[in-house]
C-alpha atoms as a PDB file:
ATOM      1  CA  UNK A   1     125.492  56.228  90.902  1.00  0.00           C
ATOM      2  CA  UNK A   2     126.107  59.076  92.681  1.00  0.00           C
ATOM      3  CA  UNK A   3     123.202  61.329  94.161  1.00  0.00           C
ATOM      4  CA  UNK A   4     122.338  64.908  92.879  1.00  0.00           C
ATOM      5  CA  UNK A   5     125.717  67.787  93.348  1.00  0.00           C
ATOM      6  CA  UNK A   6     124.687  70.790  95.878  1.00  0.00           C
ATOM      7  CA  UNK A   7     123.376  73.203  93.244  1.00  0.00           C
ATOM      8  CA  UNK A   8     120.805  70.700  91.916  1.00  0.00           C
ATOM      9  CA  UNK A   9     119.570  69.704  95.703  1.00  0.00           C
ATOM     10  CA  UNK A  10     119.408  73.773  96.062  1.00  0.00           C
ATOM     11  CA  UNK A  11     117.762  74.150  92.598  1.00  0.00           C
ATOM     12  CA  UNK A  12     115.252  71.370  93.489  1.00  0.00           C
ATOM     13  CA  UNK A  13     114.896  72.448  97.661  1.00  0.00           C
ATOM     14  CA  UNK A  14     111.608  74.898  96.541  1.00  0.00           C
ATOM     15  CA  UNK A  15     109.109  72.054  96.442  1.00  0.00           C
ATOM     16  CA  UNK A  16     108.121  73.447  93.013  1.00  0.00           C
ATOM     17  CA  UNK A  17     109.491  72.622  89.663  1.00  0.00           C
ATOM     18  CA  UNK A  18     108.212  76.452  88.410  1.00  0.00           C
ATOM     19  CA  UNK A  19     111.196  77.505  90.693  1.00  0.00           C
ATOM     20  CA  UNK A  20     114.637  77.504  91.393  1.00  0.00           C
ATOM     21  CA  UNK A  21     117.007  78.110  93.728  1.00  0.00           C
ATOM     22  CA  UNK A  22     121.266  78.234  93.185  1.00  0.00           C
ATOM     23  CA  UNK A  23     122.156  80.184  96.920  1.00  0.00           C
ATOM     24  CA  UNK A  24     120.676  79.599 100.195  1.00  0.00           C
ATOM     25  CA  UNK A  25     120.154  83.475 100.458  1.00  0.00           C
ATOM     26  CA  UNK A  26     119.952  85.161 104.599  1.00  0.00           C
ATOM     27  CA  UNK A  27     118.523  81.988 107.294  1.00  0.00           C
ATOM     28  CA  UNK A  28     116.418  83.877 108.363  1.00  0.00           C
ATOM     29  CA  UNK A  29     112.437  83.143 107.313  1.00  0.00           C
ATOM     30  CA  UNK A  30     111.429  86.388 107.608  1.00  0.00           C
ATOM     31  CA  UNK A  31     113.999  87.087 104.870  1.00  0.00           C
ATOM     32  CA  UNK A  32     113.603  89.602 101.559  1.00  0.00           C
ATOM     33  CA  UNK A  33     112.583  87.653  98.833  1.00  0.00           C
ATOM     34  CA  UNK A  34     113.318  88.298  95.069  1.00  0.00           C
ATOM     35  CA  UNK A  35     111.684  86.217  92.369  1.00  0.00           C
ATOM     36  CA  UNK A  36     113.508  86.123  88.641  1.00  0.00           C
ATOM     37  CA  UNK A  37     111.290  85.680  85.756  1.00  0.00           C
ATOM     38  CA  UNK A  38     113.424  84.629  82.708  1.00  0.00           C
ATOM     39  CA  UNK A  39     113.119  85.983  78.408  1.00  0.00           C
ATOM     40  CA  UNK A  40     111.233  84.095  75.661  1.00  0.00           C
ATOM     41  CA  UNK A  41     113.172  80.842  74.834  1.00  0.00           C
ATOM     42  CA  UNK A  42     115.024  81.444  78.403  1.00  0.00           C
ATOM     43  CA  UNK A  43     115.077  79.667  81.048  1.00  0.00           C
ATOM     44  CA  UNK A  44     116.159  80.090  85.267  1.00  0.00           C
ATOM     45  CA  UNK A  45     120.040  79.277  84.597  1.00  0.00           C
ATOM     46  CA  UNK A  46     120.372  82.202  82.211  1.00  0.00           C
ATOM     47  CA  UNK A  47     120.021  83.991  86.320  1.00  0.00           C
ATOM     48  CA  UNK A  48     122.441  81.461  87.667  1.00  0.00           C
ATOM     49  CA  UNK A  49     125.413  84.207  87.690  1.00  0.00           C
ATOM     50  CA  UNK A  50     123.267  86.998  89.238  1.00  0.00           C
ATOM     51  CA  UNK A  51     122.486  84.763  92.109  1.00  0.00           C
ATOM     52  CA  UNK A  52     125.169  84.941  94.456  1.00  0.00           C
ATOM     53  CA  UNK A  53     125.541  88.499  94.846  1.00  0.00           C
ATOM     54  CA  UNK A  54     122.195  88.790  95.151  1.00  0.00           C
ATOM     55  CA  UNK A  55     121.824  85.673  97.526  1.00  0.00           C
ATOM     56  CA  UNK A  56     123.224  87.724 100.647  1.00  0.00           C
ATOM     57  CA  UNK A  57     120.734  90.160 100.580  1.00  0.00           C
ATOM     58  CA  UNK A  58     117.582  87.858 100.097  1.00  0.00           C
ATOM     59  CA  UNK A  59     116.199  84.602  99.226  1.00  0.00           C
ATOM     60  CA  UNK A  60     116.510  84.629  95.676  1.00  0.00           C
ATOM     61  CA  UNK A  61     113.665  82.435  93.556  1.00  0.00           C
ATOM     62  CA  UNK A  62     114.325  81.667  89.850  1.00  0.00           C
ATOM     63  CA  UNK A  63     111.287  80.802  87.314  1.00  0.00           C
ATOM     64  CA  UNK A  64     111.716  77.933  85.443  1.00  0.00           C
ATOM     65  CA  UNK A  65     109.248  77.503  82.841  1.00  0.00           C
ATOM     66  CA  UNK A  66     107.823  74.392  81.621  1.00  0.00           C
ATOM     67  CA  UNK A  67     109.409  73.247  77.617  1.00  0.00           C
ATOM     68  CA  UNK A  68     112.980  73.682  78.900  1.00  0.00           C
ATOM     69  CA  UNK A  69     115.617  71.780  80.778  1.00  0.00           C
ATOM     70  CA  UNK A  70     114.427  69.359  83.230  1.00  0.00           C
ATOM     71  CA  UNK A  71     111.223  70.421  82.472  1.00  0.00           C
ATOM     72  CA  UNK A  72     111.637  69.542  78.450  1.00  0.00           C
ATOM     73  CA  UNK A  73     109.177  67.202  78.106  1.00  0.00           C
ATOM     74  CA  UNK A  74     106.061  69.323  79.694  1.00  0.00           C
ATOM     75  CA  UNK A  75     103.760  71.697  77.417  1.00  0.00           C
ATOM     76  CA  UNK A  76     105.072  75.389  76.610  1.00  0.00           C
ATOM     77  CA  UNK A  77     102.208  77.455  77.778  1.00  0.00           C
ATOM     78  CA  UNK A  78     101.381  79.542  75.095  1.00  0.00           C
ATOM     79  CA  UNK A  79      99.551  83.006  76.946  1.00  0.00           C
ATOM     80  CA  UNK A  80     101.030  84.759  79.519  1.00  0.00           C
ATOM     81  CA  UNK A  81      97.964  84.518  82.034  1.00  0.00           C
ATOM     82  CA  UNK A  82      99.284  80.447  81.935  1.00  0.00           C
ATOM     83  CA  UNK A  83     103.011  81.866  82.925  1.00  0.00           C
ATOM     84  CA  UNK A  84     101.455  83.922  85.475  1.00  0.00           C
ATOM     85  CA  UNK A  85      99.262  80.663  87.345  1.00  0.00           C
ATOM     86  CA  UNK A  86     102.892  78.870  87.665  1.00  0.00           C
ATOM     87  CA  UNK A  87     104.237  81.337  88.938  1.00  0.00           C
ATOM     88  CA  UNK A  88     102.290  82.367  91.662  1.00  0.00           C
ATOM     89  CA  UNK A  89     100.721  79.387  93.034  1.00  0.00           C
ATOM     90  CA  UNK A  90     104.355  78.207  93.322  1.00  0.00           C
ATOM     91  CA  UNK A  91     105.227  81.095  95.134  1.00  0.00           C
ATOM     92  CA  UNK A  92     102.250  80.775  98.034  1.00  0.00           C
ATOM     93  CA  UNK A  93     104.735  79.387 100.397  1.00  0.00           C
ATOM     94  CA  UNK A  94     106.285  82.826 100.256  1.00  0.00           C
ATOM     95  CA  UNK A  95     103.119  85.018 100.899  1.00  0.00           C
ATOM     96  CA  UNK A  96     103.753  87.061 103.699  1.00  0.00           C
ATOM     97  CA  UNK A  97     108.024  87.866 102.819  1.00  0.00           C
ATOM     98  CA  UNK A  98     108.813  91.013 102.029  1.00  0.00           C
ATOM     99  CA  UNK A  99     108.967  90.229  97.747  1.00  0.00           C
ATOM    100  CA  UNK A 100     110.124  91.970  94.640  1.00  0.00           C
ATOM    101  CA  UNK A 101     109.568  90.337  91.296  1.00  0.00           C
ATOM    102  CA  UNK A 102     112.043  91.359  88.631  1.00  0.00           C
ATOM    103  CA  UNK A 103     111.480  90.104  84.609  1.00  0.00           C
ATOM    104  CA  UNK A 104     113.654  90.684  81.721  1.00  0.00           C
ATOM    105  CA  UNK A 105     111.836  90.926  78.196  1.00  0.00           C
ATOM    106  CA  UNK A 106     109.020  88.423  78.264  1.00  0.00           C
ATOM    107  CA  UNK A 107     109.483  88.361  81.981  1.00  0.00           C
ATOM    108  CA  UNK A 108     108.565  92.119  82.615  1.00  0.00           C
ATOM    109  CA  UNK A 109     104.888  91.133  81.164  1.00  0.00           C
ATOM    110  CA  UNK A 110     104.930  87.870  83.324  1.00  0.00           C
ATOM    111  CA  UNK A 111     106.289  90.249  86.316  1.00  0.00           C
ATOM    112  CA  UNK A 112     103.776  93.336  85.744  1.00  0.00           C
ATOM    113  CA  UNK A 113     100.992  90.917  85.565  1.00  0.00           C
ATOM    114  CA  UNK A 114     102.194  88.715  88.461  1.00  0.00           C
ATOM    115  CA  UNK A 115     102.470  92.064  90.672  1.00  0.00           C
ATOM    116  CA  UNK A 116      98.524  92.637  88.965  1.00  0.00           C
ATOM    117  CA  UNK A 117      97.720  89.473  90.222  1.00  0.00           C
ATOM    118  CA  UNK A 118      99.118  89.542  94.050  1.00  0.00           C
ATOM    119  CA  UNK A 119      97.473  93.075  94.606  1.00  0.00           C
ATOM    120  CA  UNK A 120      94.250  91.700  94.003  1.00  0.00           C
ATOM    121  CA  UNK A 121      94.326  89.206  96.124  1.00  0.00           C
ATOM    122  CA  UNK A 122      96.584  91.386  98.781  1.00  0.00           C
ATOM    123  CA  UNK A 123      99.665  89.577  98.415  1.00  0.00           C
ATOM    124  CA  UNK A 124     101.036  92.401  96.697  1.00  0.00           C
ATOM    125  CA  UNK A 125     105.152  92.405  96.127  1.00  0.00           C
ATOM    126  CA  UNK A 126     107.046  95.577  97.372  1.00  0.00           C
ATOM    127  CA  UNK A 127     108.241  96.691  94.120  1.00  0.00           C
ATOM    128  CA  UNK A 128     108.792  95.644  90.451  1.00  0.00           C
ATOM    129  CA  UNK A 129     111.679  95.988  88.727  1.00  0.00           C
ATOM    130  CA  UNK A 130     110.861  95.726  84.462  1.00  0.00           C
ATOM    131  CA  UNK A 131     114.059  95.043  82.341  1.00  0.00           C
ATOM    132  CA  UNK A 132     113.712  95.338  78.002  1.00  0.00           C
ATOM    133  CA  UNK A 133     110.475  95.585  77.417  1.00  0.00           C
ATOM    134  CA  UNK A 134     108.167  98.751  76.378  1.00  0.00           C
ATOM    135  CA  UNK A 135     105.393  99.538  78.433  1.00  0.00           C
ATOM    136  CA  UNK A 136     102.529  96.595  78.110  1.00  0.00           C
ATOM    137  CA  UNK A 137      99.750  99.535  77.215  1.00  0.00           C
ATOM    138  CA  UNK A 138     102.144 100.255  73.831  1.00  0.00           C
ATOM    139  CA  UNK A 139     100.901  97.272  71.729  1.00  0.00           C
ATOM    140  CA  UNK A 140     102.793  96.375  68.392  1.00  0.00           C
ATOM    141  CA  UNK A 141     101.358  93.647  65.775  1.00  0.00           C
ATOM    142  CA  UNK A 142     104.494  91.309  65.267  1.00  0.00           C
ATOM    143  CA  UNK A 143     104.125  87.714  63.524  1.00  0.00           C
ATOM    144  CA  UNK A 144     107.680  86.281  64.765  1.00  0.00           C
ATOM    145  CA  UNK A 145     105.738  83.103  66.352  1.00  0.00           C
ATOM    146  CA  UNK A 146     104.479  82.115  62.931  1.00  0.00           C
ATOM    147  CA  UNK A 147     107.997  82.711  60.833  1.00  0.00           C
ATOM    148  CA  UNK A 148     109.712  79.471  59.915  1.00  0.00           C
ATOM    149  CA  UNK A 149     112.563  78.097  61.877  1.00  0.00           C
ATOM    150  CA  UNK A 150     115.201  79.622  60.468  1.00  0.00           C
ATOM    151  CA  UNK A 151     113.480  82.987  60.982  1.00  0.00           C
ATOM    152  CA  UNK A 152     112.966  82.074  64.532  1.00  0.00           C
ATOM    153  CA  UNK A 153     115.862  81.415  65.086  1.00  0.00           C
ATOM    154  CA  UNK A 154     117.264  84.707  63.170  1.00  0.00           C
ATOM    155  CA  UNK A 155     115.220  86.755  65.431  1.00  0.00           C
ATOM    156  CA  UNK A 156     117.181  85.379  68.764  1.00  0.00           C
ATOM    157  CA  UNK A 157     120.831  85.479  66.958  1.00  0.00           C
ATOM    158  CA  UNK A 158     119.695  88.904  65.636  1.00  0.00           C
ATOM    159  CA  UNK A 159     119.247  90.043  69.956  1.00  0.00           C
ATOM    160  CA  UNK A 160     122.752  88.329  70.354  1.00  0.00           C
ATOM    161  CA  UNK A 161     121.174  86.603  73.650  1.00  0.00           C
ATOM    162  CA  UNK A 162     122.225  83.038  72.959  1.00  0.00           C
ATOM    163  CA  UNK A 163     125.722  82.176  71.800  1.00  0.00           C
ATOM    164  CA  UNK A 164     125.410  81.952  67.557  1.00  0.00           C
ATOM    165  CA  UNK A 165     127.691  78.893  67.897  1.00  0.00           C
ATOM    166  CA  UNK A 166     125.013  77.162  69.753  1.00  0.00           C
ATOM    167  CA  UNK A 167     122.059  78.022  67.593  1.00  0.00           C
ATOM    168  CA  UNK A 168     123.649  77.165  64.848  1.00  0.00           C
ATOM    169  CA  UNK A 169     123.642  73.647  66.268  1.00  0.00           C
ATOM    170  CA  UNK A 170     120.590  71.452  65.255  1.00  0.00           C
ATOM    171  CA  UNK A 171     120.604  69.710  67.998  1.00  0.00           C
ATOM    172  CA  UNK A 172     120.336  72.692  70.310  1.00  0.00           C
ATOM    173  CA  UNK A 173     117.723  74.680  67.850  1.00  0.00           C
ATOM    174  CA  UNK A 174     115.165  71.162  68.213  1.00  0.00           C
ATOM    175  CA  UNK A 175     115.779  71.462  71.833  1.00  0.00           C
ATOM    176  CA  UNK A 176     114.946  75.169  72.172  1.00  0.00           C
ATOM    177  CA  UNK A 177     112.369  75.647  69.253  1.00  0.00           C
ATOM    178  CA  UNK A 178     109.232  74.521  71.212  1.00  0.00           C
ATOM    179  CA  UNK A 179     109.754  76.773  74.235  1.00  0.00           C
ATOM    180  CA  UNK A 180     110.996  79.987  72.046  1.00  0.00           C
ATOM    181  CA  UNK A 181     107.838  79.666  69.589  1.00  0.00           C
ATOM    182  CA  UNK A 182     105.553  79.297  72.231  1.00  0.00           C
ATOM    183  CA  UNK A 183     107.404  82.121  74.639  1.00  0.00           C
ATOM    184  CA  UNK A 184     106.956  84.979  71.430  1.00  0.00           C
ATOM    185  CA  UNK A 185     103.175  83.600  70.841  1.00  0.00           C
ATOM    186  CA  UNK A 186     102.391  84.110  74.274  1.00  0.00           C
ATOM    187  CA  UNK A 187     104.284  87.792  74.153  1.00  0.00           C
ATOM    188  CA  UNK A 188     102.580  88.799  71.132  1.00  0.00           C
ATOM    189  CA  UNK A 189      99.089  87.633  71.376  1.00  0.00           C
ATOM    190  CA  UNK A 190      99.354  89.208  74.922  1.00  0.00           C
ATOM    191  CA  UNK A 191      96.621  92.335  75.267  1.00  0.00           C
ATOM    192  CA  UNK A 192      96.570  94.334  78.421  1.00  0.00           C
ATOM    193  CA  UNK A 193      93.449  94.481  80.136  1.00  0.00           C
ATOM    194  CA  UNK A 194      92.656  97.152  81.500  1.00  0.00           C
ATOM    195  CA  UNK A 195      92.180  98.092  85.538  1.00  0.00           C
ATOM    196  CA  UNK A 196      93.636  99.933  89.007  1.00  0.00           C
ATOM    197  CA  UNK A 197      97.682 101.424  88.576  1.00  0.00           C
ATOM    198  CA  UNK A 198      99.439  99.219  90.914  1.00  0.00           C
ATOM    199  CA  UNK A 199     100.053 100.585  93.989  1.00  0.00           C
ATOM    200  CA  UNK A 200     103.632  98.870  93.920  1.00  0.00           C
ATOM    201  CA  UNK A 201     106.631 101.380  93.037  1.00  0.00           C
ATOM    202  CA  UNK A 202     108.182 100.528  89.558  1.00  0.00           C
ATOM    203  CA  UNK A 203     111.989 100.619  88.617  1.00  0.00           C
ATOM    204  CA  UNK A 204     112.799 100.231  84.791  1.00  0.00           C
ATOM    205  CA  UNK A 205     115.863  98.716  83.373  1.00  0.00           C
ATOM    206  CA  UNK A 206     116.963  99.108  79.586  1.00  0.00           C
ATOM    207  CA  UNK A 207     119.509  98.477  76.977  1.00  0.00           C
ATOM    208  CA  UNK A 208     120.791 102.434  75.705  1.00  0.00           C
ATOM    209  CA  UNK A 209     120.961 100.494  72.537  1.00  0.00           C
ATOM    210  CA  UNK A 210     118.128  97.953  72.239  1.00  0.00           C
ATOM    211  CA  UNK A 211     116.663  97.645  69.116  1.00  0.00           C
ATOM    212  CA  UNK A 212     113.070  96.218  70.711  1.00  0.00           C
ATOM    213  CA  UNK A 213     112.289  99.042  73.342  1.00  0.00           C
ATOM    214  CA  UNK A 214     113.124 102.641  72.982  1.00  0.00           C
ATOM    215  CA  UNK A 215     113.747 105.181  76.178  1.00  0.00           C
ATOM    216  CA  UNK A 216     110.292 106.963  76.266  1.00  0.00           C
ATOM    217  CA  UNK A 217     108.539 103.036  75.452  1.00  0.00           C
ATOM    218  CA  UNK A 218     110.457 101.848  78.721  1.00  0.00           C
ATOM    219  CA  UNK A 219     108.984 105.067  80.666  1.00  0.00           C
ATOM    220  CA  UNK A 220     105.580 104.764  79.832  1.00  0.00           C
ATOM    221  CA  UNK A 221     105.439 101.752  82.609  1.00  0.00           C
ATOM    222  CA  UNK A 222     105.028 105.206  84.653  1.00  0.00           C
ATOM    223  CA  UNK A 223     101.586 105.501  83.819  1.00  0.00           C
ATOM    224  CA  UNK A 224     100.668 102.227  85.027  1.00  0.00           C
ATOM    225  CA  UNK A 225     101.608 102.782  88.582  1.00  0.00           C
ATOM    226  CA  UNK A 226     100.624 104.992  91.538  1.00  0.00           C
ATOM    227  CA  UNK A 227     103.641 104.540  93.517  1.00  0.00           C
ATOM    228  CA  UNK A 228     107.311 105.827  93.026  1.00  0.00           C
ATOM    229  CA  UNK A 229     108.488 105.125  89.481  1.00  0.00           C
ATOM    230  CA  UNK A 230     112.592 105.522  88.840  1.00  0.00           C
ATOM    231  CA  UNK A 231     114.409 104.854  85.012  1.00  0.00           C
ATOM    232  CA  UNK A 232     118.052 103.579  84.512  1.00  0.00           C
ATOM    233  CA  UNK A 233     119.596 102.957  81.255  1.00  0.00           C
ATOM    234  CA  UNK A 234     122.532 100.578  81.127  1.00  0.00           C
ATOM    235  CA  UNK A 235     124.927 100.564  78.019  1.00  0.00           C
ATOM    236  CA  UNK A 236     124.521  97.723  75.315  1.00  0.00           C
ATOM    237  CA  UNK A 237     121.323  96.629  73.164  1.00  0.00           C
ATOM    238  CA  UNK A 238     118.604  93.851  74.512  1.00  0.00           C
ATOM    239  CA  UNK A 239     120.789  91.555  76.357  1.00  0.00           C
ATOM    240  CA  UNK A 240     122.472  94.491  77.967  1.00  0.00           C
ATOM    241  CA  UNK A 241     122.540  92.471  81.078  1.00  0.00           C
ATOM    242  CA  UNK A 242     125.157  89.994  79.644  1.00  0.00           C
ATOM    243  CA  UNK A 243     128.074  92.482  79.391  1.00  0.00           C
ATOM    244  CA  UNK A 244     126.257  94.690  82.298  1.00  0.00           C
ATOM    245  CA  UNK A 245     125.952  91.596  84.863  1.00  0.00           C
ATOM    246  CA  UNK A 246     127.555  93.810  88.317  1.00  0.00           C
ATOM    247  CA  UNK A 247     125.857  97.210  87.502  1.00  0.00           C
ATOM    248  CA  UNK A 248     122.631  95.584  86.851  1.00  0.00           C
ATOM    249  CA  UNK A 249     122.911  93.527  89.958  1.00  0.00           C
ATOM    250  CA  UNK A 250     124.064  96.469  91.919  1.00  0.00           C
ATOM    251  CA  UNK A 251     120.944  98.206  90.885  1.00  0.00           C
ATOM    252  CA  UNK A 252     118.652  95.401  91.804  1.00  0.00           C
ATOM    253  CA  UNK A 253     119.819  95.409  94.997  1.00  0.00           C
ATOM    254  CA  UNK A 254     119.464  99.099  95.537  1.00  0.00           C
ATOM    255  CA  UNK A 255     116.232  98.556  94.582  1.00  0.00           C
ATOM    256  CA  UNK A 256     115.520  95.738  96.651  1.00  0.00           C
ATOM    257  CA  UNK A 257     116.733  97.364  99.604  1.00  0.00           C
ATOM    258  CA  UNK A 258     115.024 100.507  99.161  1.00  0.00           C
ATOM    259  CA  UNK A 259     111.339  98.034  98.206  1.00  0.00           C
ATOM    260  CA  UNK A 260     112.196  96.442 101.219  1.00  0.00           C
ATOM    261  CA  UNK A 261     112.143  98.862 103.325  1.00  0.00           C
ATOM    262  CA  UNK A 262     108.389  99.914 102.375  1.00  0.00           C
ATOM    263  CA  UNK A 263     105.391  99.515 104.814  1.00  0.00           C
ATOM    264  CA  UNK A 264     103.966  96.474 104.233  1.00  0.00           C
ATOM    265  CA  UNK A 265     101.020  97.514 101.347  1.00  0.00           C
ATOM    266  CA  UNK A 266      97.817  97.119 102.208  1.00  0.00           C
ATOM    267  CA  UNK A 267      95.685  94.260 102.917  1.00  0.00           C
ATOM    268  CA  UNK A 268      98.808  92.514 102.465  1.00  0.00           C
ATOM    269  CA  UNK A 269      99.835  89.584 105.044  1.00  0.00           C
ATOM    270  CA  UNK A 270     102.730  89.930 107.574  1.00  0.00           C
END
């Protein structure tokens, strides 16, 4: 038998199984870091492309969820307070790195209520970068996590996020199910509390066309921040980062750069 191939070592090198790693990213330990918190029903390969690029500008940290891949066999936690606990205990070996969290749909709540999170106990990231999602004060009563399968399912194909060939397949749809239902309960039982703006500037990513977040839903994150807030719109619908992969990296590395480049915030370490 032959042992694990270099990715998987990588993948496995973060001494956490809530994250993953594809790139070795700069040697140096004082490195950027970026943390890349997937969708509902995603999981950290979905980021596997965006890696690389990203890799030579900072040490680049992938969520992987529990319900999914090598973690299949673990409970999908079903709030995103549970999402948050992962993600941040795993990333205490990082305190003290210049970091910038970056989430995608399901990931921007995760993300805005990670950067919540750090603050408060003045760990605080640089900046936040929210991709396809409204603003978490603009609540919306949706059901999805209590449709039937093949609603479910309809929902995703309907986003065009996952290949239809593949959901189609009923092997893949019992594989993915658990994770996807419990990903949209936790998204739409989620209620902001509220509290303090963060104090962390805000960049926000959309789809021109997405049918799930409009252009002034996106901008509201503005009111829930006291630092710099900046707005780009990409073309394509909710997925927009598929087809969008090298503009969307180039602007998370402007961002990144520019985050980086902050004073460290207050009552932060390093």
């Amino acid at each position: 038998m032959t042992g694990p191939d270099r990715a998987t070592r990588a993948a496995l090198a973060t001494g956490s199984p809530w994250l993953r790693r594809f790139d070795a990213g700069p040697p140096s330990p004082d490195a950027p870091v970026i943390v890349l918190l997937p969708h509902a029903g995603g999981n950290a390969a979905y980021y596997r492309p965006f890696s690389p690029a990203l890799s030579t500008h900072a040490e680049v940290l992938i969520a992987q969820y529990p319900g999914r891949q090598e973690r299949l066999g673990e409970p999908v936690p079903e709030c995103v307070g549970a999402l948050v606990d992962g993600v941040e205990e795993a990333l205490r070996p990082w305190r003290g790195r210049p970091l910038t969290v970056f989430g995608h749909s399901m990931g921007a709540l995760v993300g805005y209520e990670l950067t919540r999170r750090l603050e408060r106990a003045g760990a605080g990231p640089r900046g936040l970068i929210l991709s396809g999602r409204r603003s978490a004060l603009l609540h919306r009563e949706e059901d999805v996590h209590l449709r039937g399968d093949d609603a479910l399912i309809g929902t995703l194909t309907a986003l065009a996020g996952t290949d239809a060939r593949l959901l189609a397949d009923p092997g893949f749809r019992e594989l993915i199910l658990p994770a996807l239902r419990g990903d949209y309960k936790a998204v739409e039982t989620y209620r902001h509390e509220p509290g303090p703006p963060l104090r962390a500037p805000v960049s926000v990513l959309i789809g021109a066309s997405d049918p799930r977040v409009g252009a002034s839903e996106a901008m509201a994150w503005r009111e829930l921040t006291e630092g710099a807030f900046t707005f780009r719109s990409f073309p394509g619908g909710h997925f927009y980062l598929n087809d969008m992969r090298e503009a969307v990296t180039r602007a998370l590395v402007e961002d990144l750069t520019v985050f980086t480049a902050r004073p460290t915030p207050a009552g932060s370490p390093g």
